[in-house]
N, C-alpha and C. Protein backbone atom coordinates (compact mmCIF):
# COMPACT_ATOMS: atom_id res chain seq x y z
N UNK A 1 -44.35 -96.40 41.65
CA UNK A 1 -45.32 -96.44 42.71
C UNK A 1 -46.06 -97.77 42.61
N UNK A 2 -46.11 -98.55 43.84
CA UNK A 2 -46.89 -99.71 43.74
C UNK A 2 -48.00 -99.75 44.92
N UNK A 3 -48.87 -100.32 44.71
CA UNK A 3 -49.84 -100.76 45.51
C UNK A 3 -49.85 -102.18 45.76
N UNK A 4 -50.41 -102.54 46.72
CA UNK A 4 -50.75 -103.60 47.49
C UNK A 4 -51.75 -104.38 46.92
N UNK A 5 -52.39 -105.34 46.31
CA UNK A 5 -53.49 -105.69 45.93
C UNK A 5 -53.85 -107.05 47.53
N UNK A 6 -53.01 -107.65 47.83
CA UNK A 6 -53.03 -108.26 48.37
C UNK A 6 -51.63 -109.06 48.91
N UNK A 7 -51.28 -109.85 49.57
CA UNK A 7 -50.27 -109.83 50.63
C UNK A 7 -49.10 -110.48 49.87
N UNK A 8 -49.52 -111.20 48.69
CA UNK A 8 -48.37 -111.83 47.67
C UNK A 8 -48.18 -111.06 46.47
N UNK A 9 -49.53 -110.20 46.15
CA UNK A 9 -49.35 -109.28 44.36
C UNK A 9 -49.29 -107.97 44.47
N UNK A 10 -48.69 -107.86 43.66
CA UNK A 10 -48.12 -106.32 43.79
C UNK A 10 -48.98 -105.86 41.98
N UNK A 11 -49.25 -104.51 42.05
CA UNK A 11 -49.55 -104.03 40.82
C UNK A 11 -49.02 -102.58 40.83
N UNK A 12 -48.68 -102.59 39.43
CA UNK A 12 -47.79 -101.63 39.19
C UNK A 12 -48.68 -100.36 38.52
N UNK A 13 -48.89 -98.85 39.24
CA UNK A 13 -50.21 -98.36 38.39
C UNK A 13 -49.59 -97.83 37.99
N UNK A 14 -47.63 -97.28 37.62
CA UNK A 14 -47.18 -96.29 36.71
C UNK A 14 -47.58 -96.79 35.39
N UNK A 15 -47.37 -97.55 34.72
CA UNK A 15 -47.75 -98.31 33.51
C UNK A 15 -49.00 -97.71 33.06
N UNK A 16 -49.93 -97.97 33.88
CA UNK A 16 -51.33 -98.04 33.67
C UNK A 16 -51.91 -96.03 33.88
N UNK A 17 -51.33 -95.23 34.63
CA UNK A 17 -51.90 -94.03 34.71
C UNK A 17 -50.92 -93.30 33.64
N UNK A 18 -49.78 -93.82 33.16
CA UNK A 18 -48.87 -92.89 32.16
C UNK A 18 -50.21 -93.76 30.64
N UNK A 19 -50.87 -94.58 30.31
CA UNK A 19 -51.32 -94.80 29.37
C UNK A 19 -52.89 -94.26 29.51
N UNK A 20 -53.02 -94.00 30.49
CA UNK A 20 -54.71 -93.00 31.30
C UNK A 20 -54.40 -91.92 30.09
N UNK A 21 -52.93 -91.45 30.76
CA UNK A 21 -53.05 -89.90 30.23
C UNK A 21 -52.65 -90.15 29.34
N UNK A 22 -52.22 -90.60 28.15
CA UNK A 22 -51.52 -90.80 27.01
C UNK A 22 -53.01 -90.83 26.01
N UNK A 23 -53.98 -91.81 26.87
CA UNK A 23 -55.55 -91.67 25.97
C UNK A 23 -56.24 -90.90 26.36
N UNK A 24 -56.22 -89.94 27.17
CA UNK A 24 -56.95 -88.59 27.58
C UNK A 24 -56.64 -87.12 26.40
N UNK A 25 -55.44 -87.28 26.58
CA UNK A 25 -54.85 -85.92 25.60
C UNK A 25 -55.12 -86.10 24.65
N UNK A 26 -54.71 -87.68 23.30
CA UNK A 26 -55.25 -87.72 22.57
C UNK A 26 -56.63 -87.57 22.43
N UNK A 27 -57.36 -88.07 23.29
CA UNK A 27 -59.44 -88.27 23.17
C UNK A 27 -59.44 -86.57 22.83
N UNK A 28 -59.10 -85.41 23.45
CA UNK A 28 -58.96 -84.60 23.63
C UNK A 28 -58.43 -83.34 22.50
N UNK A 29 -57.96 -83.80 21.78
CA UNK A 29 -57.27 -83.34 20.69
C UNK A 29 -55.58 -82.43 20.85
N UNK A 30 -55.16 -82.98 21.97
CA UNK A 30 -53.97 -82.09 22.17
C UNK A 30 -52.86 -82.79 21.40
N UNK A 31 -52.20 -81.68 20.95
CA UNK A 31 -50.90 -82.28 19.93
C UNK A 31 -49.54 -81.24 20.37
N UNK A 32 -49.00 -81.62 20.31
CA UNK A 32 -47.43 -81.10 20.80
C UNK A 32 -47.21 -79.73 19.66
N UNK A 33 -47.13 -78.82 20.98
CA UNK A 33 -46.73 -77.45 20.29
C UNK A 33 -45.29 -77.93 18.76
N UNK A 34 -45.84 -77.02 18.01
CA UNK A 34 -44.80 -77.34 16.48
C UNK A 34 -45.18 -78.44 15.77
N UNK A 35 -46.68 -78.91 16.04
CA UNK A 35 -47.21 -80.15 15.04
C UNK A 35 -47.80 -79.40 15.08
N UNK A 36 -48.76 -79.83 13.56
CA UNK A 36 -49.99 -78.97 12.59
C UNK A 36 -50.54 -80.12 11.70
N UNK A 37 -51.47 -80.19 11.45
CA UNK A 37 -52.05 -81.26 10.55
C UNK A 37 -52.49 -80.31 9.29
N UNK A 38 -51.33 -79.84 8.35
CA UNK A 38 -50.97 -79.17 7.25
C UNK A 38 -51.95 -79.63 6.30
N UNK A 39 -52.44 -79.20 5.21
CA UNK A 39 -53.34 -79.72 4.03
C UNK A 39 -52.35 -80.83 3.55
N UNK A 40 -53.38 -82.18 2.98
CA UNK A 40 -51.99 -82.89 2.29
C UNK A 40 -51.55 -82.80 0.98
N UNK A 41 -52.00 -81.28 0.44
CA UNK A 41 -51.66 -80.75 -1.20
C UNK A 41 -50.17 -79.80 -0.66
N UNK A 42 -49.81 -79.77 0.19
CA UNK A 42 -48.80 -79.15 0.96
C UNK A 42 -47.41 -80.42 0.93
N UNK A 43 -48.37 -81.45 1.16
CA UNK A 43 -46.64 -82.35 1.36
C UNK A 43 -45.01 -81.81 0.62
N UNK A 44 -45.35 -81.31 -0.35
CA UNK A 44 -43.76 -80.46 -1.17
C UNK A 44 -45.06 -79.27 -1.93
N UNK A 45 -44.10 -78.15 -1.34
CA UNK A 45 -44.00 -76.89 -0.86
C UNK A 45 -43.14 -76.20 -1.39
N UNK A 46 -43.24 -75.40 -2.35
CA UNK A 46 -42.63 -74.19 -3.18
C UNK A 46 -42.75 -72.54 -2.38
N UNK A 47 -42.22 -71.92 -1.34
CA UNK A 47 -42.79 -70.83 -0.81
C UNK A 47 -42.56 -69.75 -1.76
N UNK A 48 -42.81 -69.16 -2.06
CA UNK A 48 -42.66 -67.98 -3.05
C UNK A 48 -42.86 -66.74 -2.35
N UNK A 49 -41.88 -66.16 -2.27
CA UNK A 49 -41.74 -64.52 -1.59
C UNK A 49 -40.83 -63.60 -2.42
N UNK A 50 -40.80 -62.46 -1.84
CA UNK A 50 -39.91 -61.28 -2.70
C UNK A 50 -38.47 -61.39 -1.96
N UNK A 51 -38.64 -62.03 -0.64
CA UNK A 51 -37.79 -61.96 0.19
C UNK A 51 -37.11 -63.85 0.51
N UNK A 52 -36.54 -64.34 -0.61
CA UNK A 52 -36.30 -65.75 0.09
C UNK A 52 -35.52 -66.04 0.92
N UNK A 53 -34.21 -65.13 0.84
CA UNK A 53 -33.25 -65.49 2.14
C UNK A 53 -33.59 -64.83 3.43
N UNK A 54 -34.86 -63.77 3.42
CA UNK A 54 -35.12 -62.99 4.31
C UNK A 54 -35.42 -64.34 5.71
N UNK A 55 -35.21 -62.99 7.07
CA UNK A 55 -35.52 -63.61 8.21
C UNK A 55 -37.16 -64.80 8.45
N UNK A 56 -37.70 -63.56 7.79
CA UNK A 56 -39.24 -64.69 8.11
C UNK A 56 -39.51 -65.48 6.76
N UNK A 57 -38.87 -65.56 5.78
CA UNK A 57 -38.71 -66.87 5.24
C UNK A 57 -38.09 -68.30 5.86
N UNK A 58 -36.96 -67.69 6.45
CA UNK A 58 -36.38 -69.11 7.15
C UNK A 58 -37.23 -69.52 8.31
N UNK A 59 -37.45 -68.26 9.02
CA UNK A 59 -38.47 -68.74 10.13
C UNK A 59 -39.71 -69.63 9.82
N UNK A 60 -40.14 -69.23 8.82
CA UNK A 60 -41.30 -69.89 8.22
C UNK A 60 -41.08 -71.57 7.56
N UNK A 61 -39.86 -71.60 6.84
CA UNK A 61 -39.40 -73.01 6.25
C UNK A 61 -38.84 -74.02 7.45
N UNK A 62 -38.23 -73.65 8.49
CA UNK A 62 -38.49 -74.26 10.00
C UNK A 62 -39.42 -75.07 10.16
N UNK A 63 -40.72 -73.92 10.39
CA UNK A 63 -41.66 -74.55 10.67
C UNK A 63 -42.70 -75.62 9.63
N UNK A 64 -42.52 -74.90 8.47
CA UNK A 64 -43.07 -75.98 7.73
C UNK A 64 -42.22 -77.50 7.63
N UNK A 65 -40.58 -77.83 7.59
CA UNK A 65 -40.42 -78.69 7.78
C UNK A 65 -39.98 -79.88 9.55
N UNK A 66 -40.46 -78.64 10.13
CA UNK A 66 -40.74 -79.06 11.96
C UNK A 66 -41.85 -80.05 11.68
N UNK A 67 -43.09 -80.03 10.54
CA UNK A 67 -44.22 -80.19 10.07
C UNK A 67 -43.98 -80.99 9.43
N UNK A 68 -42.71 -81.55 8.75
CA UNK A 68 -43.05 -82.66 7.96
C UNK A 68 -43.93 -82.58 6.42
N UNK A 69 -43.29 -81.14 6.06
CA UNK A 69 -43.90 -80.77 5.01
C UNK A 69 -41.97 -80.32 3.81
N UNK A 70 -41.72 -81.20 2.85
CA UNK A 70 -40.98 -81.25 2.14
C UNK A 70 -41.02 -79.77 1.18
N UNK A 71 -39.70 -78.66 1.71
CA UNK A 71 -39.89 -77.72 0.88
C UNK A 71 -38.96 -77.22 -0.11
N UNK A 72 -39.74 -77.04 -1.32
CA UNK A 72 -38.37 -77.17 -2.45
C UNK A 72 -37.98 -75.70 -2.52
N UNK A 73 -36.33 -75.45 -3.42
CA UNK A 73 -35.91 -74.22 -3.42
C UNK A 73 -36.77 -73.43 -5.04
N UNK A 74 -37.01 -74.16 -5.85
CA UNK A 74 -38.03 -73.59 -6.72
C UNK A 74 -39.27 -74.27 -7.29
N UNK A 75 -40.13 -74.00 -8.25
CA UNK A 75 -41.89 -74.59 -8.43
C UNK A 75 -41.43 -75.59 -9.10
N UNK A 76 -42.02 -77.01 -8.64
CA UNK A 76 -41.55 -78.13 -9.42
C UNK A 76 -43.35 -78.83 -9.40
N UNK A 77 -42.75 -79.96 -10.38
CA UNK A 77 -44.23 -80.70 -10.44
C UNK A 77 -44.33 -81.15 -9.11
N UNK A 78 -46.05 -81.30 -8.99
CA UNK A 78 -46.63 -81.35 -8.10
C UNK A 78 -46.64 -81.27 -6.52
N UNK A 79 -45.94 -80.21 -6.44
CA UNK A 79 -45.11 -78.86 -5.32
C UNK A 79 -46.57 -77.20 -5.48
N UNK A 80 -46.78 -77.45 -3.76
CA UNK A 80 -48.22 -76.66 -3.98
C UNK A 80 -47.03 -75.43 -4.09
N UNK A 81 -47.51 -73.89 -3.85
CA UNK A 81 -47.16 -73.17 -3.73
C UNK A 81 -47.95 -72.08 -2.90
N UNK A 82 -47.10 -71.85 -1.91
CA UNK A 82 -47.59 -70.40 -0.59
C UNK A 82 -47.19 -69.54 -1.47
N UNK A 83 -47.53 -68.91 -1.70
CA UNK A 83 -46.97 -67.24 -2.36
C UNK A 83 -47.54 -66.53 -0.94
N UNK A 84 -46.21 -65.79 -0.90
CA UNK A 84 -46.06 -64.00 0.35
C UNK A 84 -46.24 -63.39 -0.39
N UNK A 85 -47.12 -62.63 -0.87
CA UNK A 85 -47.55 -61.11 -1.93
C UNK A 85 -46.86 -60.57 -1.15
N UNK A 86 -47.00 -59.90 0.08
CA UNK A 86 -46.67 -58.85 1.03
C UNK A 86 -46.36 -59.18 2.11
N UNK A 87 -44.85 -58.66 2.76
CA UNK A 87 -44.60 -59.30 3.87
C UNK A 87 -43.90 -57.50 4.45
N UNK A 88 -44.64 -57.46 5.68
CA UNK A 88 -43.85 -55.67 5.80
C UNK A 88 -44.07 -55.48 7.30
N UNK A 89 -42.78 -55.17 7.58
CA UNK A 89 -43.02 -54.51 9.41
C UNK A 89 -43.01 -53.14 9.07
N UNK A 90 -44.00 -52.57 9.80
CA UNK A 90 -43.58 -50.76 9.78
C UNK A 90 -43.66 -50.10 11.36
N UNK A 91 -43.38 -49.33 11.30
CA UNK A 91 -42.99 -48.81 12.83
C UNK A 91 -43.71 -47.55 12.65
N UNK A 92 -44.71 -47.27 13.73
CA UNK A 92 -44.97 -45.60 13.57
C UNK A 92 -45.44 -45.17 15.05
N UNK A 93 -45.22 -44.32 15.11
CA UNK A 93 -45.61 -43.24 16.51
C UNK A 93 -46.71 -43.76 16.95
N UNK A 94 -46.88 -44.18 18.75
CA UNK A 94 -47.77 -44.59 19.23
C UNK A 94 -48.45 -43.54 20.22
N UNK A 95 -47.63 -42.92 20.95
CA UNK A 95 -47.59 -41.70 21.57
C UNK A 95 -46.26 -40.98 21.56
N UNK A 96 -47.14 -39.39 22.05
CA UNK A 96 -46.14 -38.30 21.82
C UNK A 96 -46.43 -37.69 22.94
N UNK A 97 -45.13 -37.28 23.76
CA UNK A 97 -45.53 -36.49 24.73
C UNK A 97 -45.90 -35.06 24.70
N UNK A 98 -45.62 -34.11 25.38
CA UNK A 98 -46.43 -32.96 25.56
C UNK A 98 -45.38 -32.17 24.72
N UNK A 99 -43.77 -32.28 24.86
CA UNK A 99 -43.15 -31.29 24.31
C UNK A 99 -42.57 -31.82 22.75
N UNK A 100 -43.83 -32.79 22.26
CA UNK A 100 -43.76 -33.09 20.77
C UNK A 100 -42.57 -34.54 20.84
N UNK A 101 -41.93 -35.54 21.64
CA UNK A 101 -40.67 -36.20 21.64
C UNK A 101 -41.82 -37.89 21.27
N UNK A 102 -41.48 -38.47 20.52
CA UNK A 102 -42.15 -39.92 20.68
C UNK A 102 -41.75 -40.64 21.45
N UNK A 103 -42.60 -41.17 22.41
CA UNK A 103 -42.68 -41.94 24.07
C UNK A 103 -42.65 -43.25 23.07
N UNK A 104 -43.47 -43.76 22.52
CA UNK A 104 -43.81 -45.14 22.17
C UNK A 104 -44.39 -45.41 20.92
N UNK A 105 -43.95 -46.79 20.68
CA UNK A 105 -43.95 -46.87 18.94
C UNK A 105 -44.28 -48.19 18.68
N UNK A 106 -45.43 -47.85 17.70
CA UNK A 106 -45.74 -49.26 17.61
C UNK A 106 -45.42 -50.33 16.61
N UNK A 107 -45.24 -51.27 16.30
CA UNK A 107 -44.59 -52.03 15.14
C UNK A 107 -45.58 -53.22 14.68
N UNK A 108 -45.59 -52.97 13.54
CA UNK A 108 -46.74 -54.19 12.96
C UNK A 108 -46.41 -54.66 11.38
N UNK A 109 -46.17 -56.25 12.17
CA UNK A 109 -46.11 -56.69 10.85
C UNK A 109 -47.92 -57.28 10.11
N UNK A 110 -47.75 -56.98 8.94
CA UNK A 110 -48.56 -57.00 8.04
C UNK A 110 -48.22 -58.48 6.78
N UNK A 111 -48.50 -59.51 6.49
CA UNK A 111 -48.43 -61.01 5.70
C UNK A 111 -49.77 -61.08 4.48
N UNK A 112 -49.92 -60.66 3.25
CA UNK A 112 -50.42 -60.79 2.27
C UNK A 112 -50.19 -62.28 2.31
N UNK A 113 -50.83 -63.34 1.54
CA UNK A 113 -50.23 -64.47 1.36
C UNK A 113 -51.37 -65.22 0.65
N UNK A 114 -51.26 -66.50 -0.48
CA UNK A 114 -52.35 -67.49 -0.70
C UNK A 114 -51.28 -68.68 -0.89
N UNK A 115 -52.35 -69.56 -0.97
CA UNK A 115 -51.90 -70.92 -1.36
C UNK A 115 -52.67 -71.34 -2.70
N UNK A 116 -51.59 -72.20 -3.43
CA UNK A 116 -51.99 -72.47 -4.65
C UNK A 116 -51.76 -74.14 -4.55
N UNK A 117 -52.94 -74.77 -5.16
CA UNK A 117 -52.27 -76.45 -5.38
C UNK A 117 -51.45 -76.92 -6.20
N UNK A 118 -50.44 -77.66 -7.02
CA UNK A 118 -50.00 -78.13 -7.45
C UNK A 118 -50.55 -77.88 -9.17
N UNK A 119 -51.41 -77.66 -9.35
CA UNK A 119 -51.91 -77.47 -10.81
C UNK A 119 -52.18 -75.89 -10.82
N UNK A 120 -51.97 -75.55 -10.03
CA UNK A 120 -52.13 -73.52 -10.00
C UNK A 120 -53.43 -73.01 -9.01
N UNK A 121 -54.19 -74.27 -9.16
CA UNK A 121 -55.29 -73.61 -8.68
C UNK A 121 -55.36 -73.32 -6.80
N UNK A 122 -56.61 -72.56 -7.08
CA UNK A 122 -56.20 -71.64 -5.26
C UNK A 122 -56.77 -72.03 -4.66
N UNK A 123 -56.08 -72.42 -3.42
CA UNK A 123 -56.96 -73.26 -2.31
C UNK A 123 -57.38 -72.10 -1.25
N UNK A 124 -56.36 -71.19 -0.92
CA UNK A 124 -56.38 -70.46 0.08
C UNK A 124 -56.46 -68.65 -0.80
N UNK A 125 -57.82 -67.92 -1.10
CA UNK A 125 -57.56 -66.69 -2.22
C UNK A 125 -56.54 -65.80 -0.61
N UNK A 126 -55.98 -64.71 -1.45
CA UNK A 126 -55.20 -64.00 -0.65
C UNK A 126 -55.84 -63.19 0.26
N UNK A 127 -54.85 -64.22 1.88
CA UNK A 127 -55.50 -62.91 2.77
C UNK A 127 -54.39 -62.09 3.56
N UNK A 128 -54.58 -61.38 4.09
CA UNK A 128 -54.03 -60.66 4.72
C UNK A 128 -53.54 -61.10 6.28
N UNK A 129 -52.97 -61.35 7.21
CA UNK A 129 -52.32 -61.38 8.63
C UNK A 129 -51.76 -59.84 9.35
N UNK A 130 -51.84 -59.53 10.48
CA UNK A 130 -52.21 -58.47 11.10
C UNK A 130 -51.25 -58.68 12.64
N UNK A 131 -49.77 -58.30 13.23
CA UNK A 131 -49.67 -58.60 13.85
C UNK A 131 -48.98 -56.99 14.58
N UNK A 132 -49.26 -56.74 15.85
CA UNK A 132 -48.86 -55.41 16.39
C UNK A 132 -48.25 -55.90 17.70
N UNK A 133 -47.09 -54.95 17.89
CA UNK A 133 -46.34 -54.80 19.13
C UNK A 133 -45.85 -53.77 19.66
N UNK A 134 -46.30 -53.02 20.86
CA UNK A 134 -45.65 -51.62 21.06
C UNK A 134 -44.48 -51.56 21.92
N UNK A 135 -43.74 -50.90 21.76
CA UNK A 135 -42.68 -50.44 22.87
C UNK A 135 -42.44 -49.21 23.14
N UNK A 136 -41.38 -48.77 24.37
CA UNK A 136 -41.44 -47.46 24.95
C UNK A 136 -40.13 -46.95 24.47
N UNK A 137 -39.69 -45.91 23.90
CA UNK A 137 -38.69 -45.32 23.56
C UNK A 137 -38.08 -44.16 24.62
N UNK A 138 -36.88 -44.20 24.94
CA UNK A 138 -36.82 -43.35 25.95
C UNK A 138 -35.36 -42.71 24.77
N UNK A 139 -34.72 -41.65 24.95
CA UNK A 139 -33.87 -41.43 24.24
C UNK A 139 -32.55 -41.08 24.56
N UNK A 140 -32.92 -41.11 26.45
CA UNK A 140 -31.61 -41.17 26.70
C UNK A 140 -31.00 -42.95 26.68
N UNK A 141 -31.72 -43.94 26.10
CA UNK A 141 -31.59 -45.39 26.33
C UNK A 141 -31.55 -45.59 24.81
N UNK A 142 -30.74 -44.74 23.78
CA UNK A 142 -31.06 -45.33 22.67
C UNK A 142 -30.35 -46.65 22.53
N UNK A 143 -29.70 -46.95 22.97
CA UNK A 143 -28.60 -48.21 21.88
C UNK A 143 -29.76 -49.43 22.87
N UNK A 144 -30.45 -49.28 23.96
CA UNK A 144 -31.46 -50.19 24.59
C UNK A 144 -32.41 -50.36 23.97
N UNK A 145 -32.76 -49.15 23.24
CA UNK A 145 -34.15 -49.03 22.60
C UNK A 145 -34.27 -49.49 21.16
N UNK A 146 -33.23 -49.60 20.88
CA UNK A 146 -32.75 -50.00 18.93
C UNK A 146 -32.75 -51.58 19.45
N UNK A 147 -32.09 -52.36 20.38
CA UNK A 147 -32.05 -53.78 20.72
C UNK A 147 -33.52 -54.19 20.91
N UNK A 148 -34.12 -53.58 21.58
CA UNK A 148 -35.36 -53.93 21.83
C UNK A 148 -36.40 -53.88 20.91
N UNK A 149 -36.24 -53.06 20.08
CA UNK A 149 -36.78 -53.21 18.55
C UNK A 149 -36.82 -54.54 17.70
N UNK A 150 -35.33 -54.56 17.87
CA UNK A 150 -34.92 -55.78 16.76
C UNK A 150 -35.62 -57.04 17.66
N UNK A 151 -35.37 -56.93 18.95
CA UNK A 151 -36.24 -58.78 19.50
C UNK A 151 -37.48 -58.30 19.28
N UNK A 152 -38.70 -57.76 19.49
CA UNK A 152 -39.50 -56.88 18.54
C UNK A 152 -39.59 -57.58 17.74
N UNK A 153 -39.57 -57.07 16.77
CA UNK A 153 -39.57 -57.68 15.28
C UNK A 153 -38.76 -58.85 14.83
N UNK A 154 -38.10 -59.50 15.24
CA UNK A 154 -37.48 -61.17 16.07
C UNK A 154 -39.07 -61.79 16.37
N UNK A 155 -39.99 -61.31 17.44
CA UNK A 155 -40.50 -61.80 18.18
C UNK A 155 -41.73 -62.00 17.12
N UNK A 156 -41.96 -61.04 16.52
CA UNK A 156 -43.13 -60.76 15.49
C UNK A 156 -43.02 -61.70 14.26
N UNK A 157 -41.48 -61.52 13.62
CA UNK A 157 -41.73 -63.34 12.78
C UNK A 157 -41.77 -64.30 13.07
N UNK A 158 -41.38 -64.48 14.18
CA UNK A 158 -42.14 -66.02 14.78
C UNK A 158 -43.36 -66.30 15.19
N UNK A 159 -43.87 -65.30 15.56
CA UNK A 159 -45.35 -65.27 15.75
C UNK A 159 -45.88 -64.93 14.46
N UNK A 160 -45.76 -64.56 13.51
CA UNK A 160 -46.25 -64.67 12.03
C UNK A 160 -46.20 -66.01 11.55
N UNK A 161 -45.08 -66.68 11.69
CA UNK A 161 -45.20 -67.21 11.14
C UNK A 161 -45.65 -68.78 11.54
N UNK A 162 -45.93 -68.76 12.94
CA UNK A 162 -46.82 -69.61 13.85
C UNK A 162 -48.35 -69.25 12.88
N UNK A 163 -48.70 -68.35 13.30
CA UNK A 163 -49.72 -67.83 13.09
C UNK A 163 -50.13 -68.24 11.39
N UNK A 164 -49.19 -68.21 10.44
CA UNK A 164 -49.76 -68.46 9.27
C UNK A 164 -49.92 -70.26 9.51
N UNK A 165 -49.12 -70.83 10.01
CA UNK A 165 -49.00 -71.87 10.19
C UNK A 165 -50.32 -72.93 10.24
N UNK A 166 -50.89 -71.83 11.71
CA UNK A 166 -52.06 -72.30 12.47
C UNK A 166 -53.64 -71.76 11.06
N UNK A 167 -52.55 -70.76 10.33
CA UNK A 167 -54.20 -70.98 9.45
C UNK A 167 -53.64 -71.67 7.90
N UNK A 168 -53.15 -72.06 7.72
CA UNK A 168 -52.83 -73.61 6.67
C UNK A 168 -53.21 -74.33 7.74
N UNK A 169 -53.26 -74.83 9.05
CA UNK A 169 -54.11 -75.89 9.69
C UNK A 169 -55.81 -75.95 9.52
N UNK A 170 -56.11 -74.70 9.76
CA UNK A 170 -57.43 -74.88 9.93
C UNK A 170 -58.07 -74.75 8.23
N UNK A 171 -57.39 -74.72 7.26
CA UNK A 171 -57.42 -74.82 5.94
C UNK A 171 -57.71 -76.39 5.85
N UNK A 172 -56.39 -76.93 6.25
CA UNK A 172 -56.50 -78.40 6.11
C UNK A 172 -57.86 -79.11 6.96
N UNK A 173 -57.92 -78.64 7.90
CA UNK A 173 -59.18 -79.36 8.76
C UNK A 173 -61.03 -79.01 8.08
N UNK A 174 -60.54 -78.04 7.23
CA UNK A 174 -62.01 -77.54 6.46
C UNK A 174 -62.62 -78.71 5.82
């Protein structure tokens, strides 16, 4: 897009409004979904769980190295350490209809977890994460209703593990 300044100059404002907004978002604090400004006792990263090949381990090591955070397969020198105390989806009756059959069920994952620095000591004491999702069970739709579970709980470690993500950020920003 050009404008006219006058009958011989031309000025070019794509240049100039793509660098408007380029210093607006930053002034602003916006950062591209899957960046985190991680603690920098995090740079190498030992995760420690009961579950290492499990689903929301990998989901989780993704994101920490989407992050630019170096993660080793066991505790090495000066490698902080996340410890998962507790990592648990459970499923239980949300409603029941009248002739006793469960309509809907709710599923919640539950994330124990701390962070430790590089010399043992605790940056983050252990807290707890809290995540719920309900769905409708019908039973003549079972093999629909078992799929829909699993993206469910699909859907719930990624949002866990966003979610732990976003609080190792606001750790780091303390």
């Amino acid at each position: 897009m050009k404008f006219i300044a006058s009958s011989d100059q031309r000025i070019s404002v794509t240049p100039l409004l793509l660098a408007i907004t380029l210093l607006s978002l930053s002034a602003c604090g916006f950062q591209m979904r899957g960046t985190a400004s991680l603690p920098e006792a995090m740079q190498t990263t030992y995760v420690q769980s009961g579950n290492p090949t499990g689903l929301f381990n990998r989901e989780l090591t993704l994101l920490l190295e989407a992050n630019d955070i170096a993660v080793v397969d066991e505790p090495a020198a000066g490698a902080a350490q996340l410890v998962l105390n507790r990592e648990r989806i459970t499923r239980r009756a949300l409603t029941v209809s009248g002739d006793a059959r469960v309509r809907e069920f709710e599923l919640v994952f539950e994330l124990q977890f701390s962070l430790l620095d590089a010399d043992g000591g605790e940056l983050i004491a252990p807290e707890t994460l809290r995540l719920a999702r309900d769905f409708q069970f019908d039973e003549q739709e079972i093999l629909g209703a078992a799929s829909e579970e699993e993206l469910l709980r699909d859907d719930l470690r990624r949002n866990m593990a966003a979610q732990l993500i976003r609080r190792l950020e606001a750790y780091g920003r303390s």
